[in-house]
PDB file of N, CA and C in Angstrom:
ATOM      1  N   UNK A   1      -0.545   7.731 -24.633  1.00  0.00           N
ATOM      2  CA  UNK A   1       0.055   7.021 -23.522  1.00  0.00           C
ATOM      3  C   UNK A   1       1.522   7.417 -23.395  1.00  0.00           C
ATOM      4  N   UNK A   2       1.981   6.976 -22.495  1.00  0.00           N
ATOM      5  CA  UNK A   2       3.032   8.254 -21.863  1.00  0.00           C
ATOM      6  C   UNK A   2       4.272   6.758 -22.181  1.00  0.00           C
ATOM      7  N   UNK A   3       5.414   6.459 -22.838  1.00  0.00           N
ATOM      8  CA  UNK A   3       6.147   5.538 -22.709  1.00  0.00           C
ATOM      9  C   UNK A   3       7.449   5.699 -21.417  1.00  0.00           C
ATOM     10  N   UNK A   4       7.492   4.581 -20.645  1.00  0.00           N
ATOM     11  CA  UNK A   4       8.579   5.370 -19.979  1.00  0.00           C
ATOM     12  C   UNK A   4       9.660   5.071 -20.278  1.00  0.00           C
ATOM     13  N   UNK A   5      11.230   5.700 -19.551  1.00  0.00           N
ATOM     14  CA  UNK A   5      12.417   5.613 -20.432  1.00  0.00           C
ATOM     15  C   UNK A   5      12.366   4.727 -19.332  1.00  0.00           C
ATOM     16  N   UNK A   6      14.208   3.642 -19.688  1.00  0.00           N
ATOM     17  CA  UNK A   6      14.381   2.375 -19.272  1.00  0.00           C
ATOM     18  C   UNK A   6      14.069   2.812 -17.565  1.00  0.00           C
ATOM     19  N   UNK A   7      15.059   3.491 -17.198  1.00  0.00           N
ATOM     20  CA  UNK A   7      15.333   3.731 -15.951  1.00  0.00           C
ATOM     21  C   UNK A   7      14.060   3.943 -14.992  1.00  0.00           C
ATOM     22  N   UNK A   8      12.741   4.253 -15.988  1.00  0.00           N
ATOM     23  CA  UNK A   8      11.681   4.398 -15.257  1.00  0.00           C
ATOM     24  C   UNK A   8      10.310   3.559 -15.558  1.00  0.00           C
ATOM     25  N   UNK A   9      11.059   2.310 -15.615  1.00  0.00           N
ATOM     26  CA  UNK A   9      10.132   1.055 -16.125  1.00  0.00           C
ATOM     27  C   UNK A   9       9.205   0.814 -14.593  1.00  0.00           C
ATOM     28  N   UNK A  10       8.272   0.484 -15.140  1.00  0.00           N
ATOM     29  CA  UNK A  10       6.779   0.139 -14.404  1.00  0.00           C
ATOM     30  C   UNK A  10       7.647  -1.286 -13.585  1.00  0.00           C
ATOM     31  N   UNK A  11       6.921  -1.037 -12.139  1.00  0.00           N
ATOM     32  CA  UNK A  11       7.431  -2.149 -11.417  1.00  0.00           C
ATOM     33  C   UNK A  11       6.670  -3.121 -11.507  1.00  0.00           C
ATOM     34  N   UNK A  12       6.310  -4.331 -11.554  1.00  0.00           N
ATOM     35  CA  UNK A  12       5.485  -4.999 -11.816  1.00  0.00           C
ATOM     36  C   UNK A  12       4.430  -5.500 -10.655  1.00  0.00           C
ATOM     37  N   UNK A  13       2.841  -5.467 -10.633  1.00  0.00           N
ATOM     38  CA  UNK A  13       1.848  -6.018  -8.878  1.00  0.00           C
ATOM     39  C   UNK A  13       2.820  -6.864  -8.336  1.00  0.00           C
ATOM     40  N   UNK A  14       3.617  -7.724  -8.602  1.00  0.00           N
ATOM     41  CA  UNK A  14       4.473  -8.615  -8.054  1.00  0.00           C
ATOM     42  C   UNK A  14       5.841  -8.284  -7.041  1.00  0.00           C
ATOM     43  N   UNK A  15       6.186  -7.143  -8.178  1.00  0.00           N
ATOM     44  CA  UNK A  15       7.500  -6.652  -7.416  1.00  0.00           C
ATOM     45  C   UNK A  15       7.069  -5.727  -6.543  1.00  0.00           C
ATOM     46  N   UNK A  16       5.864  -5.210  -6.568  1.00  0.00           N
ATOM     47  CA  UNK A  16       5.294  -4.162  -5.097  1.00  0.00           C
ATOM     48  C   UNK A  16       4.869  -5.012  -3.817  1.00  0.00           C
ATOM     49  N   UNK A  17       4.235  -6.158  -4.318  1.00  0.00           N
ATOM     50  CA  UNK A  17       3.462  -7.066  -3.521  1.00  0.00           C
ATOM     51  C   UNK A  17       4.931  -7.951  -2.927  1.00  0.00           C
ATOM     52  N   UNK A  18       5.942  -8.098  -3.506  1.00  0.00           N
ATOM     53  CA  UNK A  18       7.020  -8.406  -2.581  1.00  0.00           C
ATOM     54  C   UNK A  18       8.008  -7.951  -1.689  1.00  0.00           C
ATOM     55  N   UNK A  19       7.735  -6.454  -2.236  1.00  0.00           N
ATOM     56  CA  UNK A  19       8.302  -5.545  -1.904  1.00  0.00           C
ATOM     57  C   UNK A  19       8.005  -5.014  -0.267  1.00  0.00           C
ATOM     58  N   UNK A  20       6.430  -4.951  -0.651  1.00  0.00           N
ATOM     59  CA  UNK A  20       5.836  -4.447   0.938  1.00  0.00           C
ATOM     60  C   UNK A  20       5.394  -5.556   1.599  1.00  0.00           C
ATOM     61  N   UNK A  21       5.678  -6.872   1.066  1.00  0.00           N
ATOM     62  CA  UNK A  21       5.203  -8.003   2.052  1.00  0.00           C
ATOM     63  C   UNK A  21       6.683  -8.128   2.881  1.00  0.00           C
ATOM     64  N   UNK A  22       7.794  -8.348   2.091  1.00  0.00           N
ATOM     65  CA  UNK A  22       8.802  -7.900   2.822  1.00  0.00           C
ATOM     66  C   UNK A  22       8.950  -6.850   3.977  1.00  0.00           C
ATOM     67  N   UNK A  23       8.747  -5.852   3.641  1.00  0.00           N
ATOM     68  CA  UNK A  23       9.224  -5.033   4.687  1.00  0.00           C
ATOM     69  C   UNK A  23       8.330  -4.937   5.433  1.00  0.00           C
ATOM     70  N   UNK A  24       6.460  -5.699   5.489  1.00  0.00           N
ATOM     71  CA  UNK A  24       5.562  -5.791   6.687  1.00  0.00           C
ATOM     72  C   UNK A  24       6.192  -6.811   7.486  1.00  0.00           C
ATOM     73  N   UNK A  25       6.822  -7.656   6.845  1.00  0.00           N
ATOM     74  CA  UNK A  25       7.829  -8.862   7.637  1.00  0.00           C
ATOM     75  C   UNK A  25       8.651  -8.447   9.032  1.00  0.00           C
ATOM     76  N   UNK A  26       9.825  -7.360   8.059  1.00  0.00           N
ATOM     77  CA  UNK A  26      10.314  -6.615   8.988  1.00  0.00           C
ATOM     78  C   UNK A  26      10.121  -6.043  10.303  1.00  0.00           C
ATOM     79  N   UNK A  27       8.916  -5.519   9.772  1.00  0.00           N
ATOM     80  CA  UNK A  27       8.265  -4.631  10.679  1.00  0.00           C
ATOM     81  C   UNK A  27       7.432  -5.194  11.555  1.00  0.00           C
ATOM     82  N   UNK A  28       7.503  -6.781  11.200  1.00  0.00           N
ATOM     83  CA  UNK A  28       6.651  -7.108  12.469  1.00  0.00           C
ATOM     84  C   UNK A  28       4.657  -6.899  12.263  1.00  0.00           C
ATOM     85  N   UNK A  29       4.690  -6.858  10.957  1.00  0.00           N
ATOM     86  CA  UNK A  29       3.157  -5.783  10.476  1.00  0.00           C
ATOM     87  C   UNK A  29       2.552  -7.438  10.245  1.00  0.00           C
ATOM     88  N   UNK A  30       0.809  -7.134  10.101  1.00  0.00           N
ATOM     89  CA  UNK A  30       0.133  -8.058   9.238  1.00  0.00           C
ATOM     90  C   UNK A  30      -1.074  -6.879   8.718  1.00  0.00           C
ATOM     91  N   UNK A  31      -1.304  -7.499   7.777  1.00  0.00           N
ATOM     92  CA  UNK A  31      -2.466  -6.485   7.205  1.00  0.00           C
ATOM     93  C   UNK A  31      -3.142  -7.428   5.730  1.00  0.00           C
ATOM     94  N   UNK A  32      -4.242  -6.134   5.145  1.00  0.00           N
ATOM     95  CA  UNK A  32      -4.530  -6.364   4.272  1.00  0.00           C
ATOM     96  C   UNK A  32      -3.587  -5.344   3.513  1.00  0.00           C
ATOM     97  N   UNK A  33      -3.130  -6.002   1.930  1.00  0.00           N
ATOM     98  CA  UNK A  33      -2.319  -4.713   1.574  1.00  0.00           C
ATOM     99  C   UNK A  33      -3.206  -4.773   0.405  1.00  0.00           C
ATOM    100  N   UNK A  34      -3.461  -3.457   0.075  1.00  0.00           N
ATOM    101  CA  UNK A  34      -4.405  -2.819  -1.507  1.00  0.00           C
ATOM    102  C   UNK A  34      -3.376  -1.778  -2.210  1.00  0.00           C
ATOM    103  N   UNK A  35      -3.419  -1.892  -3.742  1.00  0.00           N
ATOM    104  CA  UNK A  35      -2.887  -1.428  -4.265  1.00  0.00           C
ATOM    105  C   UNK A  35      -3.488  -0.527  -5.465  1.00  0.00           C
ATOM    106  N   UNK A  36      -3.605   0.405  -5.047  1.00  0.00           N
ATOM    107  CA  UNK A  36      -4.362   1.353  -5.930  1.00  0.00           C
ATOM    108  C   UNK A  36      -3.745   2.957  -6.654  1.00  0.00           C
ATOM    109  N   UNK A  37      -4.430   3.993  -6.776  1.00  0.00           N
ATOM    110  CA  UNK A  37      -4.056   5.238  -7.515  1.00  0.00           C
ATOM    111  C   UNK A  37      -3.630   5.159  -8.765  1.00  0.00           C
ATOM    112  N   UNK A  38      -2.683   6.184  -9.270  1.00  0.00           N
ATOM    113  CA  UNK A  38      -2.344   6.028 -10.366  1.00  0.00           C
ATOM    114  C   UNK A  38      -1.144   5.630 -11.088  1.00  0.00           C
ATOM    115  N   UNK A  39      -0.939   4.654 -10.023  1.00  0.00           N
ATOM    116  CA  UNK A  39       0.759   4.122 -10.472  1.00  0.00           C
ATOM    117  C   UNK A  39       0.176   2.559 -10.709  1.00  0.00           C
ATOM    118  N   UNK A  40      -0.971   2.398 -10.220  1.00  0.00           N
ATOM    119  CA  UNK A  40      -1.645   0.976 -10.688  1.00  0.00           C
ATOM    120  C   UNK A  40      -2.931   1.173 -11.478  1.00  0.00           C
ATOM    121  N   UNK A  41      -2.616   2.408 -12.096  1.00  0.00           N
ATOM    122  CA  UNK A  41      -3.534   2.265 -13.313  1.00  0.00           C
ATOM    123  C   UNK A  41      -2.736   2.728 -14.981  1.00  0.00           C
ATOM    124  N   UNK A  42      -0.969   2.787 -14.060  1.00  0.00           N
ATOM    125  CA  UNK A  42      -0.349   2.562 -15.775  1.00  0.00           C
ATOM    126  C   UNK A  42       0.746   4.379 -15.515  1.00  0.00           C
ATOM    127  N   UNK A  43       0.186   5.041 -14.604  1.00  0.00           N
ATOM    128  CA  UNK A  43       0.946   6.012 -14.707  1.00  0.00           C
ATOM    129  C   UNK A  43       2.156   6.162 -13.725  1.00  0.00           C
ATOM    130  N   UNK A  44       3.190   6.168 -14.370  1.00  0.00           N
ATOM    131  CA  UNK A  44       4.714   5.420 -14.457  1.00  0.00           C
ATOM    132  C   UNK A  44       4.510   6.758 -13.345  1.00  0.00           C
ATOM    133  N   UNK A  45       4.416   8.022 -13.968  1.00  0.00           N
ATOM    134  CA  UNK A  45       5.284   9.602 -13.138  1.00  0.00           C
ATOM    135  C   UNK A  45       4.486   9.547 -11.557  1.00  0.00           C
ATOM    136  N   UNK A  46       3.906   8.843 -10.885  1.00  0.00           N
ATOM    137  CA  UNK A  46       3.125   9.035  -9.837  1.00  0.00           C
ATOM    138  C   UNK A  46       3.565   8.137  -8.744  1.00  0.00           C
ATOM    139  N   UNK A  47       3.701   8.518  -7.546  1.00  0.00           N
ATOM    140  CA  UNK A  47       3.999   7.263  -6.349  1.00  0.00           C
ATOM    141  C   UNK A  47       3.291   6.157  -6.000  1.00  0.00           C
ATOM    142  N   UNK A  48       3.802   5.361  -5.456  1.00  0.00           N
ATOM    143  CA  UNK A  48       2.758   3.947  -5.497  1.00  0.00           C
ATOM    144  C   UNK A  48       1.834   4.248  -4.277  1.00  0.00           C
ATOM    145  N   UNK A  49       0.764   4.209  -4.834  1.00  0.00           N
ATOM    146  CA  UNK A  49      -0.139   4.355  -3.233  1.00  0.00           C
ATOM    147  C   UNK A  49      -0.381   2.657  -2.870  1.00  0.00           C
ATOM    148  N   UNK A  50      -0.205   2.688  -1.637  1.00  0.00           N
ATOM    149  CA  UNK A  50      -0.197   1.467  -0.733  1.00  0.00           C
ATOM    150  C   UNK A  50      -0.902   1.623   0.505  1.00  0.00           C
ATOM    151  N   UNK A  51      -2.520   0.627   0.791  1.00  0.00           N
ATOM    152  CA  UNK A  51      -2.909   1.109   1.634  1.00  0.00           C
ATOM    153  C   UNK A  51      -2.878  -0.222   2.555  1.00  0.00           C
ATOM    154  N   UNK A  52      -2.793   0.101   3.760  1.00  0.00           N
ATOM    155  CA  UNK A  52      -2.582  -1.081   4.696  1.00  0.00           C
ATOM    156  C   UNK A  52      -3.284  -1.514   5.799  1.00  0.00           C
ATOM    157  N   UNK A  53      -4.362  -2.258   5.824  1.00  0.00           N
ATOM    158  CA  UNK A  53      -5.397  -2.374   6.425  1.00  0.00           C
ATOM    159  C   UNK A  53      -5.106  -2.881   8.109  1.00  0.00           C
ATOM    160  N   UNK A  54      -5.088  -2.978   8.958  1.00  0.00           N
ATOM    161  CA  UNK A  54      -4.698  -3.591  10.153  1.00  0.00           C
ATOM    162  C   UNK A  54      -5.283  -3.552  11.163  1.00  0.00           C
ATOM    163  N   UNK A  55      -5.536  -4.786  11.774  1.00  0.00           N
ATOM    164  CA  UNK A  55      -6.615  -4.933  12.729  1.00  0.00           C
ATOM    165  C   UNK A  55      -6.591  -3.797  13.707  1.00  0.00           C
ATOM    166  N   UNK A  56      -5.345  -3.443  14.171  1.00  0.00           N
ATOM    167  CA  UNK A  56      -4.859  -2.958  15.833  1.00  0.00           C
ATOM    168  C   UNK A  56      -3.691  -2.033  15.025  1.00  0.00           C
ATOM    169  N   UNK A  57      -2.982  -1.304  15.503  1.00  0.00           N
ATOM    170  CA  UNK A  57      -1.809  -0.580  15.858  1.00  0.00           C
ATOM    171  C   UNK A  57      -0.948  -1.513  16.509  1.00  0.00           C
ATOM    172  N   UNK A  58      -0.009  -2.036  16.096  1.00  0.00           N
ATOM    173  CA  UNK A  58       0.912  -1.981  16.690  1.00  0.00           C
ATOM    174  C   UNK A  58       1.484  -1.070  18.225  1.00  0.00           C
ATOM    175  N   UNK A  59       2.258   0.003  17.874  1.00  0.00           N
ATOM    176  CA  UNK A  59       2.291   1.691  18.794  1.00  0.00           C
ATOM    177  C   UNK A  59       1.256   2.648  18.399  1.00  0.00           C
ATOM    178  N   UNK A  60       1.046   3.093  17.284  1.00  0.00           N
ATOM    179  CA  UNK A  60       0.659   4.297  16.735  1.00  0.00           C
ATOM    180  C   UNK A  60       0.555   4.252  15.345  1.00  0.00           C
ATOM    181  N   UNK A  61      -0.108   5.147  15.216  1.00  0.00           N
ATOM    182  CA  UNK A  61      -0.479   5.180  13.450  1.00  0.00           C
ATOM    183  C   UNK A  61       1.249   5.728  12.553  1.00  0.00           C
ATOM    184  N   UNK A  62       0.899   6.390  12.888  1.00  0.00           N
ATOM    185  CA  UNK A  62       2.613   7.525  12.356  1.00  0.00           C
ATOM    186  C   UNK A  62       4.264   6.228  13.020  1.00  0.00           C
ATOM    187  N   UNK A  63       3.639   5.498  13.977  1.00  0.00           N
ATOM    188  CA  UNK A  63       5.092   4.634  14.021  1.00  0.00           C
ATOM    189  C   UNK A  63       5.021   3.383  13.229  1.00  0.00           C
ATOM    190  N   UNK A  64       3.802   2.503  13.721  1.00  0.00           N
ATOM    191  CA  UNK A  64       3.588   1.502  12.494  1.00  0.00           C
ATOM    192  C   UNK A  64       3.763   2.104  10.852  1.00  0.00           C
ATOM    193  N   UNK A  65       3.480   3.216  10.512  1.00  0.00           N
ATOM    194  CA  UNK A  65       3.547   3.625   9.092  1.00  0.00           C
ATOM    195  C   UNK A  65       5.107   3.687   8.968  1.00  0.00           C
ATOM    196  N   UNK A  66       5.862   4.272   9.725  1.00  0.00           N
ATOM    197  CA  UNK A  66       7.183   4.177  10.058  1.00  0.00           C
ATOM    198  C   UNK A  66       8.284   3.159   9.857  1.00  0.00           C
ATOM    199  N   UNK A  67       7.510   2.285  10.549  1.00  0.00           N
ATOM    200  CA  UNK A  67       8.139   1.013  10.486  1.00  0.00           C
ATOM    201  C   UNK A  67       8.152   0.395   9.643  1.00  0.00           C
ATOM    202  N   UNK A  68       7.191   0.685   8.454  1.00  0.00           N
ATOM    203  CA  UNK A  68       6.832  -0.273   7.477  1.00  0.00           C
ATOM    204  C   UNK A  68       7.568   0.238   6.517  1.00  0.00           C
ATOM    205  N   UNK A  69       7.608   1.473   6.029  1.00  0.00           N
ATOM    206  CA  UNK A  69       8.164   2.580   5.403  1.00  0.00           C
ATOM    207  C   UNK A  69       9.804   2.585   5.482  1.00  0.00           C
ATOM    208  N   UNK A  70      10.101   2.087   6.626  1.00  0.00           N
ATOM    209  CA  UNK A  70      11.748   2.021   6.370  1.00  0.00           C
ATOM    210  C   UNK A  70      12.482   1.139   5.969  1.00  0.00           C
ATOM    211  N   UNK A  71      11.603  -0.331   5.031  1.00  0.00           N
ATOM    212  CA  UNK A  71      11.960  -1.986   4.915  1.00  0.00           C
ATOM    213  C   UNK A  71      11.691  -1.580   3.701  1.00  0.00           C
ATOM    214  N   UNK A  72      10.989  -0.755   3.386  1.00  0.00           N
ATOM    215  CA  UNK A  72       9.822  -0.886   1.827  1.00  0.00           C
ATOM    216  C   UNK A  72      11.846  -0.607   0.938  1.00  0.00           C
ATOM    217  N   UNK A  73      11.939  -1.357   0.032  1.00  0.00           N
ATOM    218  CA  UNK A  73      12.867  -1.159  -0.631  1.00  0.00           C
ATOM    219  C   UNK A  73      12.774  -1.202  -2.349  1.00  0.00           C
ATOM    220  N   UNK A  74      11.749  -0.301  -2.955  1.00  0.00           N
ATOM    221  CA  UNK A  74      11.791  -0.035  -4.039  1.00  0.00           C
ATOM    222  C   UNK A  74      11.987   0.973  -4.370  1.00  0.00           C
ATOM    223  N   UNK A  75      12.209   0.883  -5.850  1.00  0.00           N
ATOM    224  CA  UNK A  75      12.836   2.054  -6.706  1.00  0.00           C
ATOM    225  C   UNK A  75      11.917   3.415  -6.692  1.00  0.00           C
ATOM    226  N   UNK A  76      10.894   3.979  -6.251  1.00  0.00           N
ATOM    227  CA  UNK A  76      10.101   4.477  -6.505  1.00  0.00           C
ATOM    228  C   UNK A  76       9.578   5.167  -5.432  1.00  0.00           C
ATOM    229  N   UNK A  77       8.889   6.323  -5.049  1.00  0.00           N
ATOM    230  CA  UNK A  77       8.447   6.767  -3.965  1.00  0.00           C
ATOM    231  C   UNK A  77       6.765   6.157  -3.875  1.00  0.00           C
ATOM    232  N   UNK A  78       6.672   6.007  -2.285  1.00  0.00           N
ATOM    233  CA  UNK A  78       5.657   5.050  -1.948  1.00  0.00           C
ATOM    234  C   UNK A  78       4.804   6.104  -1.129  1.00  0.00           C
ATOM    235  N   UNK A  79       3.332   6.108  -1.132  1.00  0.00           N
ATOM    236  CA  UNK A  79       2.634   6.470  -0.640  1.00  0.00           C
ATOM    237  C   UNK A  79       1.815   5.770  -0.026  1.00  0.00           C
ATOM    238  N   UNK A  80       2.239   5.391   1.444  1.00  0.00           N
ATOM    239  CA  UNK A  80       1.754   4.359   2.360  1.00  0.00           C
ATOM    240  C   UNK A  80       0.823   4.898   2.997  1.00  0.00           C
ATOM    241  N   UNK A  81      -0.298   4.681   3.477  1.00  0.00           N
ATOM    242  CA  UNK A  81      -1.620   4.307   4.071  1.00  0.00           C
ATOM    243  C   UNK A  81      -1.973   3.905   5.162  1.00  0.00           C
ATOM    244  N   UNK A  82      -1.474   3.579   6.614  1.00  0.00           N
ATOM    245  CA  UNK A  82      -1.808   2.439   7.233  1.00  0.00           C
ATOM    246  C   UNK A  82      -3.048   2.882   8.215  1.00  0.00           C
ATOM    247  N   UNK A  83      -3.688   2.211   8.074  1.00  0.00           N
ATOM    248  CA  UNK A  83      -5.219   2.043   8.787  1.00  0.00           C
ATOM    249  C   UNK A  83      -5.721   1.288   9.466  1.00  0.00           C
ATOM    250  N   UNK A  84      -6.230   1.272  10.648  1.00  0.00           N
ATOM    251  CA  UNK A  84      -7.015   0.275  11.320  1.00  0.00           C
ATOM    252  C   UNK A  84      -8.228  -0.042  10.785  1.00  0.00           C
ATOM    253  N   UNK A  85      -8.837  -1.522  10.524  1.00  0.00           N
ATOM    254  CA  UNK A  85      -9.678  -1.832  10.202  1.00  0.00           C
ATOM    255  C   UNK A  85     -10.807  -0.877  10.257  1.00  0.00           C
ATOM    256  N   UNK A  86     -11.326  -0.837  11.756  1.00  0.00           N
ATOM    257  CA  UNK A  86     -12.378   0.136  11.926  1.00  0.00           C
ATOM    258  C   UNK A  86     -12.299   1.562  11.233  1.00  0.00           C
ATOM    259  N   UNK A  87     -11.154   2.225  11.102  1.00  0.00           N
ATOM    260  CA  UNK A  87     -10.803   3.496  10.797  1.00  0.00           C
ATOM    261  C   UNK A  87     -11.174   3.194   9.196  1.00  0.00           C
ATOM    262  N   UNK A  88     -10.520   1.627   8.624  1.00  0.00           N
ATOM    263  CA  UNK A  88     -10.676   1.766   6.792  1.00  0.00           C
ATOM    264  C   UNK A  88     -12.521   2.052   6.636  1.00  0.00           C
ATOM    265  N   UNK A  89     -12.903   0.836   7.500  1.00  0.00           N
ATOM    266  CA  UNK A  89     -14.683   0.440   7.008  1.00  0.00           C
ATOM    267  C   UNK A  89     -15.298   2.009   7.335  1.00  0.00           C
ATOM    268  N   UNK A  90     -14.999   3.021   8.368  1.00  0.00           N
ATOM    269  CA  UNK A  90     -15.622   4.074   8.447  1.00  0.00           C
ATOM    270  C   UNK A  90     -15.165   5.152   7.817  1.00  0.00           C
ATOM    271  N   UNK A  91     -14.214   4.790   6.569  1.00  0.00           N
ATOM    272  CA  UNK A  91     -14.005   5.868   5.793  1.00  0.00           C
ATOM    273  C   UNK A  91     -14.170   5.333   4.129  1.00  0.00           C
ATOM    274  N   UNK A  92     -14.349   3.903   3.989  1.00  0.00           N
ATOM    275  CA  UNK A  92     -14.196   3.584   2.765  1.00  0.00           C
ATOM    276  C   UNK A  92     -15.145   4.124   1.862  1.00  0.00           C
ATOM    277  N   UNK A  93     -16.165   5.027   2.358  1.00  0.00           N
ATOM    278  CA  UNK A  93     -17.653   5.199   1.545  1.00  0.00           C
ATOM    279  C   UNK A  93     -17.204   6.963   1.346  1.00  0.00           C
ATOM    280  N   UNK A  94     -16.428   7.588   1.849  1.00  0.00           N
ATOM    281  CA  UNK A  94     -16.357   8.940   1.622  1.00  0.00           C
ATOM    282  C   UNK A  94     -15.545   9.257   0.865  1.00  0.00           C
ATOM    283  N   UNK A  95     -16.502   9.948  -0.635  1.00  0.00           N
ATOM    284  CA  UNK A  95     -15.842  10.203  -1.523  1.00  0.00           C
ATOM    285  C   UNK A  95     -14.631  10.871  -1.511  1.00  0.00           C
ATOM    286  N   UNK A  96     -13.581  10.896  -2.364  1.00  0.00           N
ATOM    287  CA  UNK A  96     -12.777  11.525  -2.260  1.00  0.00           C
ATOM    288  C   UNK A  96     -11.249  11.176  -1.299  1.00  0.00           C
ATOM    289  N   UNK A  97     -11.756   9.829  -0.608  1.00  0.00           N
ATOM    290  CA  UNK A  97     -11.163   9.501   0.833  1.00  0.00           C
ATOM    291  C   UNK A  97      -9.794   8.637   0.044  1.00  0.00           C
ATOM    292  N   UNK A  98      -8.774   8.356   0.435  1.00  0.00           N
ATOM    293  CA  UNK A  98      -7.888   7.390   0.045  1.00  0.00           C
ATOM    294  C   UNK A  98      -8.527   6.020   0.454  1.00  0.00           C
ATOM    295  N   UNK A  99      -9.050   5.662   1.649  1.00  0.00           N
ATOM    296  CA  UNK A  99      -9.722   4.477   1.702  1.00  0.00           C
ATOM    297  C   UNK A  99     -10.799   4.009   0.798  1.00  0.00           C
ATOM    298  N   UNK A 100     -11.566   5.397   0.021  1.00  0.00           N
ATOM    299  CA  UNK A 100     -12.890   4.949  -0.846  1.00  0.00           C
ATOM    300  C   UNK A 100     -12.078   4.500  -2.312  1.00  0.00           C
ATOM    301  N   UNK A 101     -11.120   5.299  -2.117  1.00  0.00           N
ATOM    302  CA  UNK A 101     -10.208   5.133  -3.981  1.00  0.00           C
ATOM    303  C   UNK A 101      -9.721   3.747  -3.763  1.00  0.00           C
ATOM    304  N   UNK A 102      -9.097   3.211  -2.674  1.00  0.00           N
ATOM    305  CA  UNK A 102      -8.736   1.792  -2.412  1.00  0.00           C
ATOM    306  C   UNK A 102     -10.245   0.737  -2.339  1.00  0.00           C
ATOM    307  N   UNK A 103     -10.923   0.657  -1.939  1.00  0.00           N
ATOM    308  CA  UNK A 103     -11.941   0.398  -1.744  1.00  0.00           C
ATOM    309  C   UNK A 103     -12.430  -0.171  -3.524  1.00  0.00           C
ATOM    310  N   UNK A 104     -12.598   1.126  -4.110  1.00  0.00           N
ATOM    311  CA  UNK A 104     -13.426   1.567  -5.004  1.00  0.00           C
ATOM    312  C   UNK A 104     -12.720   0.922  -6.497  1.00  0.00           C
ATOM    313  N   UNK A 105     -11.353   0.653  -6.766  1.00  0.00           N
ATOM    314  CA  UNK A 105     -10.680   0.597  -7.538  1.00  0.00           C
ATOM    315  C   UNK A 105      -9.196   0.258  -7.585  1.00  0.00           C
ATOM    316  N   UNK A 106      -8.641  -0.178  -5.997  1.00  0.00           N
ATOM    317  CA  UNK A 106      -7.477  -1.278  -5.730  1.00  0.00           C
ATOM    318  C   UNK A 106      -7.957  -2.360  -6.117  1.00  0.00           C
ATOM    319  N   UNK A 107      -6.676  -2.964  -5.514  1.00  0.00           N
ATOM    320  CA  UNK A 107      -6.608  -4.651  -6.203  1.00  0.00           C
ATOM    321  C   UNK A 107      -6.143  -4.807  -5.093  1.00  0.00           C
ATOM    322  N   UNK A 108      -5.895  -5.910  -4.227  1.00  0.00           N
ATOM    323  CA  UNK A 108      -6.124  -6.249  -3.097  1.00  0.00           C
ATOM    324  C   UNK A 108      -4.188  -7.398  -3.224  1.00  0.00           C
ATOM    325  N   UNK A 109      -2.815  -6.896  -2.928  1.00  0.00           N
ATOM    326  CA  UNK A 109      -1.775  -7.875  -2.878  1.00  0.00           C
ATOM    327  C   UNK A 109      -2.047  -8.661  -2.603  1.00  0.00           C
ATOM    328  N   UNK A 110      -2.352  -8.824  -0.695  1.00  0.00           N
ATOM    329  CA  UNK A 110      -2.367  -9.857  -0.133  1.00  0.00           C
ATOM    330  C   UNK A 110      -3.366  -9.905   1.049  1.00  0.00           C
ATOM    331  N   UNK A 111      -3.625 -10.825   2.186  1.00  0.00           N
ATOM    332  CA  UNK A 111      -3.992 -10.380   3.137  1.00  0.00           C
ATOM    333  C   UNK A 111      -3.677 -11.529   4.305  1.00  0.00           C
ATOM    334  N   UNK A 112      -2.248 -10.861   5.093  1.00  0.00           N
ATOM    335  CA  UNK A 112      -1.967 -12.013   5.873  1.00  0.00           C
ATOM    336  C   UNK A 112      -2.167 -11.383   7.458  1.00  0.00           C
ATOM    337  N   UNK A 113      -3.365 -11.094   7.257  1.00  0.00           N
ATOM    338  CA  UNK A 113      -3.833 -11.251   8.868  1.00  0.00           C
ATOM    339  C   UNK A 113      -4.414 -11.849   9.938  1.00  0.00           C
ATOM    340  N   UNK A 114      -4.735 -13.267   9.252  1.00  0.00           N
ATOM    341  CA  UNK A 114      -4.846 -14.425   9.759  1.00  0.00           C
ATOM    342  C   UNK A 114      -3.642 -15.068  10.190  1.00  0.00           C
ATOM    343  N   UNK A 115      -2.557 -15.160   9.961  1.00  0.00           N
ATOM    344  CA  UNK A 115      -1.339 -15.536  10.392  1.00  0.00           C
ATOM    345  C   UNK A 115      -0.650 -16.269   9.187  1.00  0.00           C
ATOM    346  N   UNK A 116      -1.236 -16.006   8.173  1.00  0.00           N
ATOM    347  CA  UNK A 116      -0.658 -16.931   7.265  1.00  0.00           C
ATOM    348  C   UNK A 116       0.709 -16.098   6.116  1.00  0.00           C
TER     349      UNK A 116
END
């Protein structure tokens, strides 16, 4: 197992899950947020993959990802996701897919797309 030095201490599900609930705030976002790859299975050297489930678009795929992406304020490089519902459910089964690895082996932050 790989120890990391101080400066590159593991952020904790909490401090990601506040992190990007924050800046979906910002942004005006609601979603499901999943937290998966290999920065949530312990490996410190890898970006946080963050996938973001959402009913609708906002504008666009590439501006909602945008928007969300410029609030996100952690130490760490983030590998954001954002997906429309329909787009996650018709890709979550294909191997290999970032939606099947979320799917398959995330952990689920939050999900405030009910309004809550």
């Amino acid at each position: 197992m790989i120890v990391p030095r101080e400066e590159h201490r593991l952020l904790s599900a909490d401090e990601i899950r506040e992190g990007v609930r924050l800046a979906m705030a910002k942004a005006g976002c609601r979603g499901k947020v999943i937290f998966f790859g290999g920065y949530s299975r312990g490996d410190f050297l890898t970006d946080i993959d963050i996938m973001v489930v959402v009913d609708a678009y906002h504008r666009d795929q590439v501006a909602d990802t945008a928007d969300i992406r410029k609030h996100i304020d952690l130490d760490r490089g983030i590998a954001l996701h954002v997906l429309t519902s329909e787009d996650y459910e018709n890709s979550k089964d294909v191997c290999g897919t970032a939606p099947e690895e979320a799917e398959t082996y995330g952990t689920v932050l939050f999900d405030n797309r009910d309004g809550s």
